[in-house]
N, C-alpha and C. Protein backbone atom coordinates (compact mmCIF):
# COMPACT_ATOMS: atom_id res chain seq x y z
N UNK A 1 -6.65 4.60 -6.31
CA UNK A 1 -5.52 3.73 -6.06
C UNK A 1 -5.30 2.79 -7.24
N UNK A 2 -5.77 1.89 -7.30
CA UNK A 2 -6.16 1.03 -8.59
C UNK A 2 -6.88 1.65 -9.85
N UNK A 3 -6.66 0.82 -10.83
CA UNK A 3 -7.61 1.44 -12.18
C UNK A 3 -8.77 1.68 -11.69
N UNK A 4 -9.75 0.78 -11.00
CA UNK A 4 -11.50 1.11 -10.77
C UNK A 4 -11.72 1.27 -9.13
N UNK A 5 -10.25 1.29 -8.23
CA UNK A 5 -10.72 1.92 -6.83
C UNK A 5 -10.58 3.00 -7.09
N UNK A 6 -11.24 4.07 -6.76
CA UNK A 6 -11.32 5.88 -6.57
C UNK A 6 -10.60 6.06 -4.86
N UNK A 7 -9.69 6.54 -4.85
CA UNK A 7 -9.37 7.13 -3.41
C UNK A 7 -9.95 8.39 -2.48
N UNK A 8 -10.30 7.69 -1.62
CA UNK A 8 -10.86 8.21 -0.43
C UNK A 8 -10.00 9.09 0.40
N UNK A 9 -10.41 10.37 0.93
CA UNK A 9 -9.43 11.13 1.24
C UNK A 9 -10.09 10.97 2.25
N UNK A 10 -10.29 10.13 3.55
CA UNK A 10 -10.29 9.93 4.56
C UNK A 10 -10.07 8.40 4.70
N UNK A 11 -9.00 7.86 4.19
CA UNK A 11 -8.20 6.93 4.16
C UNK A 11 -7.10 7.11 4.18
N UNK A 12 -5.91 6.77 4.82
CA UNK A 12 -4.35 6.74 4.36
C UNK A 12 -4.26 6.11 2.91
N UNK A 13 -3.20 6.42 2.38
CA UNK A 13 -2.62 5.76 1.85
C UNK A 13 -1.97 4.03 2.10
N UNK A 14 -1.59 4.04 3.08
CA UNK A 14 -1.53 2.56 3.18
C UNK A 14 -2.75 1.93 3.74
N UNK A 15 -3.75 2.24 3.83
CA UNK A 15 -5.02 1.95 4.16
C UNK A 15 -5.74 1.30 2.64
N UNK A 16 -5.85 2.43 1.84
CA UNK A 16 -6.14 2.14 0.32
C UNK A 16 -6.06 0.90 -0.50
N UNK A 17 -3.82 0.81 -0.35
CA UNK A 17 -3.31 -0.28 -0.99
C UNK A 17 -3.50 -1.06 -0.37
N UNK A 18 -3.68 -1.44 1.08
CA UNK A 18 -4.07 -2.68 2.01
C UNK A 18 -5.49 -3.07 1.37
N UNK A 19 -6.39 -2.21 1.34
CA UNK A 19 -7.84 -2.51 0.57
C UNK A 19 -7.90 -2.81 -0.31
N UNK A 20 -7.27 -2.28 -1.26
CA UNK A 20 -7.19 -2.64 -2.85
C UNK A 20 -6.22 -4.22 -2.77
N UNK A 21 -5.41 -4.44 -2.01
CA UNK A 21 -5.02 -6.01 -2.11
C UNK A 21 -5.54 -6.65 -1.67
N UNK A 22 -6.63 -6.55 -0.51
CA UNK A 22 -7.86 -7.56 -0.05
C UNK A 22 -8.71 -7.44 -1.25
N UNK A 23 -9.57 -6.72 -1.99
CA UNK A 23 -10.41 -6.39 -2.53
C UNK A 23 -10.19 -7.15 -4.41
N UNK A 24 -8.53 -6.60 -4.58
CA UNK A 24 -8.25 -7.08 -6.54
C UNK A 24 -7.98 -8.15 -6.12
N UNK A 25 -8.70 -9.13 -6.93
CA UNK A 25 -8.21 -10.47 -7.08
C UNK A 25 -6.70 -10.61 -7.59
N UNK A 26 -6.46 -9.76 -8.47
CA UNK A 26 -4.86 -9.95 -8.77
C UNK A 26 -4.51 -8.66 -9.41
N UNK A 27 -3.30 -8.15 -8.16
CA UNK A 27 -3.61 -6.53 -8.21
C UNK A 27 -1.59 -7.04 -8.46
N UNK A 28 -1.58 -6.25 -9.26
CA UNK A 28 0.51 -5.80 -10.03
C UNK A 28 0.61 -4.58 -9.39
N UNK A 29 1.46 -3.96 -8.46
CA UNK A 29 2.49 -3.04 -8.42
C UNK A 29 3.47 -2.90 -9.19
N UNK A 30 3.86 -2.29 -10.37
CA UNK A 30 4.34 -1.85 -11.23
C UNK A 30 4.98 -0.30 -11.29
N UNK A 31 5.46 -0.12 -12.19
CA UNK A 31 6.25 0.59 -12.64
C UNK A 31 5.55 1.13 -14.21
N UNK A 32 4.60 1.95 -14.33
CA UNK A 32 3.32 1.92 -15.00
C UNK A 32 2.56 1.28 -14.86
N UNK A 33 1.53 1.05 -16.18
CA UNK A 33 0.49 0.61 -15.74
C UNK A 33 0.72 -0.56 -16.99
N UNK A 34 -0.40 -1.16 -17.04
CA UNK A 34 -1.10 -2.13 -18.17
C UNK A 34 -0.75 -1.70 -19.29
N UNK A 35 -1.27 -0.44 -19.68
CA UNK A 35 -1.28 -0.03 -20.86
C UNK A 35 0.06 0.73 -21.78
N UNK A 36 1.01 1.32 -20.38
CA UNK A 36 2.14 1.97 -20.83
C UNK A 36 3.16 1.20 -19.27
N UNK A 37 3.67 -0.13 -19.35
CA UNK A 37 4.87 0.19 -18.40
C UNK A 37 6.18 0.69 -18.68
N UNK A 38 6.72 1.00 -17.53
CA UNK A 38 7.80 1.90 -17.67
C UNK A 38 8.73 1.51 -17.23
N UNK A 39 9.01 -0.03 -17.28
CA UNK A 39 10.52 -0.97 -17.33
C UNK A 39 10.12 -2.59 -18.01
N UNK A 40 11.24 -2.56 -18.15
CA UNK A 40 10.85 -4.32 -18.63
C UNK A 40 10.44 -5.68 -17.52
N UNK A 41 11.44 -5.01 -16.46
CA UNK A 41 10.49 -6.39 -15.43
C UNK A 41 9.02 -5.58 -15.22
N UNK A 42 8.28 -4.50 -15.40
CA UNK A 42 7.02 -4.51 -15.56
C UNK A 42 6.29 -5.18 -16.20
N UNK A 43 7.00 -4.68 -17.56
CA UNK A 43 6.20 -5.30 -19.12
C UNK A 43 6.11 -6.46 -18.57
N UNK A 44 7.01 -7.16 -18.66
CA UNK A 44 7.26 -8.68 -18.42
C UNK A 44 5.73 -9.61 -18.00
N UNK A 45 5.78 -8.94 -16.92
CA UNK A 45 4.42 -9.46 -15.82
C UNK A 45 3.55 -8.73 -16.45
N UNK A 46 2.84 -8.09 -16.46
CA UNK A 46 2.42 -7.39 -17.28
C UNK A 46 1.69 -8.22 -18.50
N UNK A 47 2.65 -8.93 -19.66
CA UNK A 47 2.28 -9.62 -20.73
C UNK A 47 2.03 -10.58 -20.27
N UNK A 48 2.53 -11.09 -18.76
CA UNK A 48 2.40 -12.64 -18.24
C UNK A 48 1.00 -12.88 -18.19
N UNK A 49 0.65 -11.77 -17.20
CA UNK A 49 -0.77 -11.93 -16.64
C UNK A 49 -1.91 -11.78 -18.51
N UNK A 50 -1.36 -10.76 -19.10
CA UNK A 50 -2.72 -11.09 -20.25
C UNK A 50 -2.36 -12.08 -21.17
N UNK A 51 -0.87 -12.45 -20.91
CA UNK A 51 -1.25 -13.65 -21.72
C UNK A 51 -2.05 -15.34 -20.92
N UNK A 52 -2.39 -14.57 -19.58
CA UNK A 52 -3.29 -15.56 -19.10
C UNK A 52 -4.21 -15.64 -19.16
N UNK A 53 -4.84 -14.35 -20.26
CA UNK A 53 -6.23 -14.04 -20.10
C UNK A 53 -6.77 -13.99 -19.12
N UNK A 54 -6.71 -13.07 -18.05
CA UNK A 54 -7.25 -12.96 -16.80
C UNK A 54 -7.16 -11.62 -16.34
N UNK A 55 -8.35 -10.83 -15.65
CA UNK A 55 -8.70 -9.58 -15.25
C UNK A 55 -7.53 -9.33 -14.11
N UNK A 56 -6.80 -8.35 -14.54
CA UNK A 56 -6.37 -8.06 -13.36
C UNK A 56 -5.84 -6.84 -13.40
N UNK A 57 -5.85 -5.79 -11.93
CA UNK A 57 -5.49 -4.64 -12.29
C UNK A 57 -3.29 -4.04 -11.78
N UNK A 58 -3.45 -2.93 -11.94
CA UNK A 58 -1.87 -2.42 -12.17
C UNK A 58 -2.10 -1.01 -11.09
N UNK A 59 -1.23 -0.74 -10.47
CA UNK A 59 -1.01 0.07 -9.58
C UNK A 59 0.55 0.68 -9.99
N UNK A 60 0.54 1.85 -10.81
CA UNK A 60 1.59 2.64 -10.81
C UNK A 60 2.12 3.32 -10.06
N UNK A 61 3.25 2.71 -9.26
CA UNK A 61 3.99 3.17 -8.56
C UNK A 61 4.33 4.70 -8.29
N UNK A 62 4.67 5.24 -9.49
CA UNK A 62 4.62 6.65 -9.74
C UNK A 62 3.80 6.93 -9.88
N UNK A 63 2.43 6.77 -9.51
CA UNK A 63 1.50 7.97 -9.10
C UNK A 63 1.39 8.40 -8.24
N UNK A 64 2.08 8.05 -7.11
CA UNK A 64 2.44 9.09 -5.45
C UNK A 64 3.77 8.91 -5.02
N UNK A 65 4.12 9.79 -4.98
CA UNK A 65 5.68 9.49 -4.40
C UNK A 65 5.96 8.47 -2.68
N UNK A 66 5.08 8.21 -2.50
CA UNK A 66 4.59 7.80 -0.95
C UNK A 66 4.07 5.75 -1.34
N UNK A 67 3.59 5.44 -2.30
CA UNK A 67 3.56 4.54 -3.02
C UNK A 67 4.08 3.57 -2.86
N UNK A 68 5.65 3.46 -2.86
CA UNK A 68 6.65 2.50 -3.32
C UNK A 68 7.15 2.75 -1.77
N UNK A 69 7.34 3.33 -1.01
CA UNK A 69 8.22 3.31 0.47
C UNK A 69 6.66 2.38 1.16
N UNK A 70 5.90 2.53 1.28
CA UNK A 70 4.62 1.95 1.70
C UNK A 70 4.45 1.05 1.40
N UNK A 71 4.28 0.42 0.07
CA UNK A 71 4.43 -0.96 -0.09
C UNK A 71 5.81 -1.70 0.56
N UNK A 72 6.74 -1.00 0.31
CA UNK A 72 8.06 -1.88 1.02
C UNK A 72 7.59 -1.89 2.74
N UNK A 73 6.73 -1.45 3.22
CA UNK A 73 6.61 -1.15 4.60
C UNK A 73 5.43 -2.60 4.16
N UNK A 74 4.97 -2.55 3.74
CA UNK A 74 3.94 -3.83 3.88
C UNK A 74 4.48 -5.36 3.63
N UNK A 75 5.11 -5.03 2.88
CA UNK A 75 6.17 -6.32 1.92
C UNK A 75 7.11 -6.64 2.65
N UNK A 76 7.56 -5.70 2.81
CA UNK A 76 9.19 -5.77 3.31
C UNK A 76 9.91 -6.47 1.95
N UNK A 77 9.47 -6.57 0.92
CA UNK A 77 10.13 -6.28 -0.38
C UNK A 77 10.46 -5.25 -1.61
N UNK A 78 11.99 -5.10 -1.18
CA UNK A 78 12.46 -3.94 -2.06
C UNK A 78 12.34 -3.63 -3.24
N UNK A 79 11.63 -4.37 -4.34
CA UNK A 79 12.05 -3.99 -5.74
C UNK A 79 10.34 -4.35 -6.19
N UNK A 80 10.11 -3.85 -7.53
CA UNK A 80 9.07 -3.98 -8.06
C UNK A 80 9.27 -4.41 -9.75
N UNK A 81 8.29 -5.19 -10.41
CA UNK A 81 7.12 -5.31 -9.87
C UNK A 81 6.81 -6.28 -8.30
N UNK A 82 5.54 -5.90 -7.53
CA UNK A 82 4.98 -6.83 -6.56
C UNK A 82 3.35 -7.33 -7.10
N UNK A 83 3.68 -8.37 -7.03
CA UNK A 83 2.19 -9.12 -7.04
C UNK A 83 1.67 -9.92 -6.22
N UNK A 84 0.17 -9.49 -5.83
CA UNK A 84 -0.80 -9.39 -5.03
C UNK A 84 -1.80 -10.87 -5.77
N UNK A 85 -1.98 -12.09 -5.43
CA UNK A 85 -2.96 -13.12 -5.96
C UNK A 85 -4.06 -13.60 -4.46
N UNK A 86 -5.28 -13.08 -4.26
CA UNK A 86 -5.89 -13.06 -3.22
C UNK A 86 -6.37 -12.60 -2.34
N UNK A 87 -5.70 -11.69 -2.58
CA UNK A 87 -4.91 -10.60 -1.17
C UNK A 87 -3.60 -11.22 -0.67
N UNK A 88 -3.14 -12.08 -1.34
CA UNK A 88 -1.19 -12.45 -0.65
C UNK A 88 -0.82 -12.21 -1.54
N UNK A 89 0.78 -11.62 -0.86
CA UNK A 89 2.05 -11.28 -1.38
C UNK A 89 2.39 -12.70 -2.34
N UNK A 90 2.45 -12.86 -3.49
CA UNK A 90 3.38 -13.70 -3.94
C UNK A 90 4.34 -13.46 -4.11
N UNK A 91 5.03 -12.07 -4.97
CA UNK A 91 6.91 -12.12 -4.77
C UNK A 91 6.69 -10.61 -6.02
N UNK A 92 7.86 -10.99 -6.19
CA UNK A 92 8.32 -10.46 -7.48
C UNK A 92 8.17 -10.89 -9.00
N UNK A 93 8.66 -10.18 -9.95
CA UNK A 93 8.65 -10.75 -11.54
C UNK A 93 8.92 -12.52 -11.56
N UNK A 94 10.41 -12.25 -11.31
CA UNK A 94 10.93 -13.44 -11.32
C UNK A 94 10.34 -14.75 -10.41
N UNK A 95 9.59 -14.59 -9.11
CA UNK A 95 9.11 -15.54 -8.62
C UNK A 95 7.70 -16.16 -9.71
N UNK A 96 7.05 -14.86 -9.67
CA UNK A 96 5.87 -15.27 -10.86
C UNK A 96 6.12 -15.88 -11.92
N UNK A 97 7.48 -15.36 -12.58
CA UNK A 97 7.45 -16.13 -14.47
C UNK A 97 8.22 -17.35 -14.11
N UNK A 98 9.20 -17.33 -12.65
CA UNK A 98 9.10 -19.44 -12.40
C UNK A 98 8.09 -20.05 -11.84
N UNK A 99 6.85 -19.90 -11.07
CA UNK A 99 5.54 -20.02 -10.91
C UNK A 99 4.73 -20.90 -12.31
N UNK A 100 5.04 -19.66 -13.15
CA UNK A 100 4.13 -19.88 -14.65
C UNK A 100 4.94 -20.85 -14.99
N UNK A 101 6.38 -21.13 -15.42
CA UNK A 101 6.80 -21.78 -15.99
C UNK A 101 6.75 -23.34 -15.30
N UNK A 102 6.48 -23.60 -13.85
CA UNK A 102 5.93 -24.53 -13.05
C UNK A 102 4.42 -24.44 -13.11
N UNK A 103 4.03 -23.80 -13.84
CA UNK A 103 2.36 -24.54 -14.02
C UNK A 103 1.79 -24.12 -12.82
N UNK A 104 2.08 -23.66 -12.09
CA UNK A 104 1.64 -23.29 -11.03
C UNK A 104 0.77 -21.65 -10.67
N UNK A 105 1.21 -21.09 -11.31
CA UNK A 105 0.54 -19.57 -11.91
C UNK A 105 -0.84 -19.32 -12.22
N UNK A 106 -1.25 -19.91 -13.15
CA UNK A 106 -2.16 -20.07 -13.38
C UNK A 106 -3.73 -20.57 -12.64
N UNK A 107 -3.12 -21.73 -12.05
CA UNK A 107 -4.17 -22.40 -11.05
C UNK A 107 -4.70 -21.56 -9.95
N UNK A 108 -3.41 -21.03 -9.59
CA UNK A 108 -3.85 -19.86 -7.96
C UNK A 108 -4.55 -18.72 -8.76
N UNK A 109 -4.12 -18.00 -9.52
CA UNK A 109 -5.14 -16.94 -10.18
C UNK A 109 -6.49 -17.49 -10.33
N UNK A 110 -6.67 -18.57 -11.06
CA UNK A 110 -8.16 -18.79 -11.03
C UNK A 110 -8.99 -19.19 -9.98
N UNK A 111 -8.12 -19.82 -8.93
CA UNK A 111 -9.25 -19.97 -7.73
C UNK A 111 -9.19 -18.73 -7.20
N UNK A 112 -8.49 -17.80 -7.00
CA UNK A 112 -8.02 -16.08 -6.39
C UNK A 112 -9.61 -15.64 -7.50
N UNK A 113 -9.69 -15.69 -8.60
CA UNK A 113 -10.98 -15.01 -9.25
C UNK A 113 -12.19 -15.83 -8.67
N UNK A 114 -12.04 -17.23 -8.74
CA UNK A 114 -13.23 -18.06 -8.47
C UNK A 114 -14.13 -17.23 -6.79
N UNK A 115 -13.01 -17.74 -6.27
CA UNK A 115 -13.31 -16.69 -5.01
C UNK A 115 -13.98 -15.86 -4.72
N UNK A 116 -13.13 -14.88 -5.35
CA UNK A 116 -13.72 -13.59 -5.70
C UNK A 116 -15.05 -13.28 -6.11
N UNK A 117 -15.15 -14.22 -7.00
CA UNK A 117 -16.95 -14.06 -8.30
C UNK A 117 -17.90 -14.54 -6.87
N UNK A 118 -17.32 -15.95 -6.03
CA UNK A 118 -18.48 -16.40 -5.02
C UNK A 118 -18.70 -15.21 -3.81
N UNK A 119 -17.93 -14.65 -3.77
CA UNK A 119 -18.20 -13.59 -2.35
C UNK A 119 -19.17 -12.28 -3.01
């Protein structure tokens, strides 16, 4: 599912991405990945998050056609990128890069990792 979750074929699919958003501290639904996205509101977030210097992984949409209707079934938000800080929905591109630009971005990612490192 994620870069370092391996999928379980006695899991659903929306079982997986439900796990993998409890589990990544700060998990991107995208439109590629990290390394190659494949629109600009990807990139976007994308450069946001490493230019925060902070671990976080990318879930390419197009790697199952089943993917993107599933997350909108979880979200109930239509468009991507979606980002995951905790295991909560924060929003979209645009909610995140006014977040960052309110200073506010940053702080929740690091207690979302702090978290994470104590459990």
């Amino acid at each position: 599912m994620t870069e370092s979750t391996p999928e379980s074929a006695s899991e659903s699919l929306r079982e997986q991405m439900e796990r993998a958003i409890r589990e990544v501290p700060v998990l991107l639904f995208t439109k590629g990945n990290k390394h190659f996205p494949r629109c600009g509101f990807s990139k976007a977030v994308i450069d946001l998050f490493a230019e925060l210097d902070v671990p976080f992984q990318t879930v390419d949409i197009f790697q199952h056609p089943d993917v993107k209707p599933t997350l909108v079934e979880i979200t109930g938000w239509p468009t991507t990128p979606q980002i995951f800080i905790g295991g909560e929905f924060i929003g979209g591109g645009d909610v995140v890069r006014e977040m960052h630009a309110r200073g506010e971005l940053e702080p929740l990612v690091r207690e979302a990792l702090a978290r994470a490192e104590a459990s």
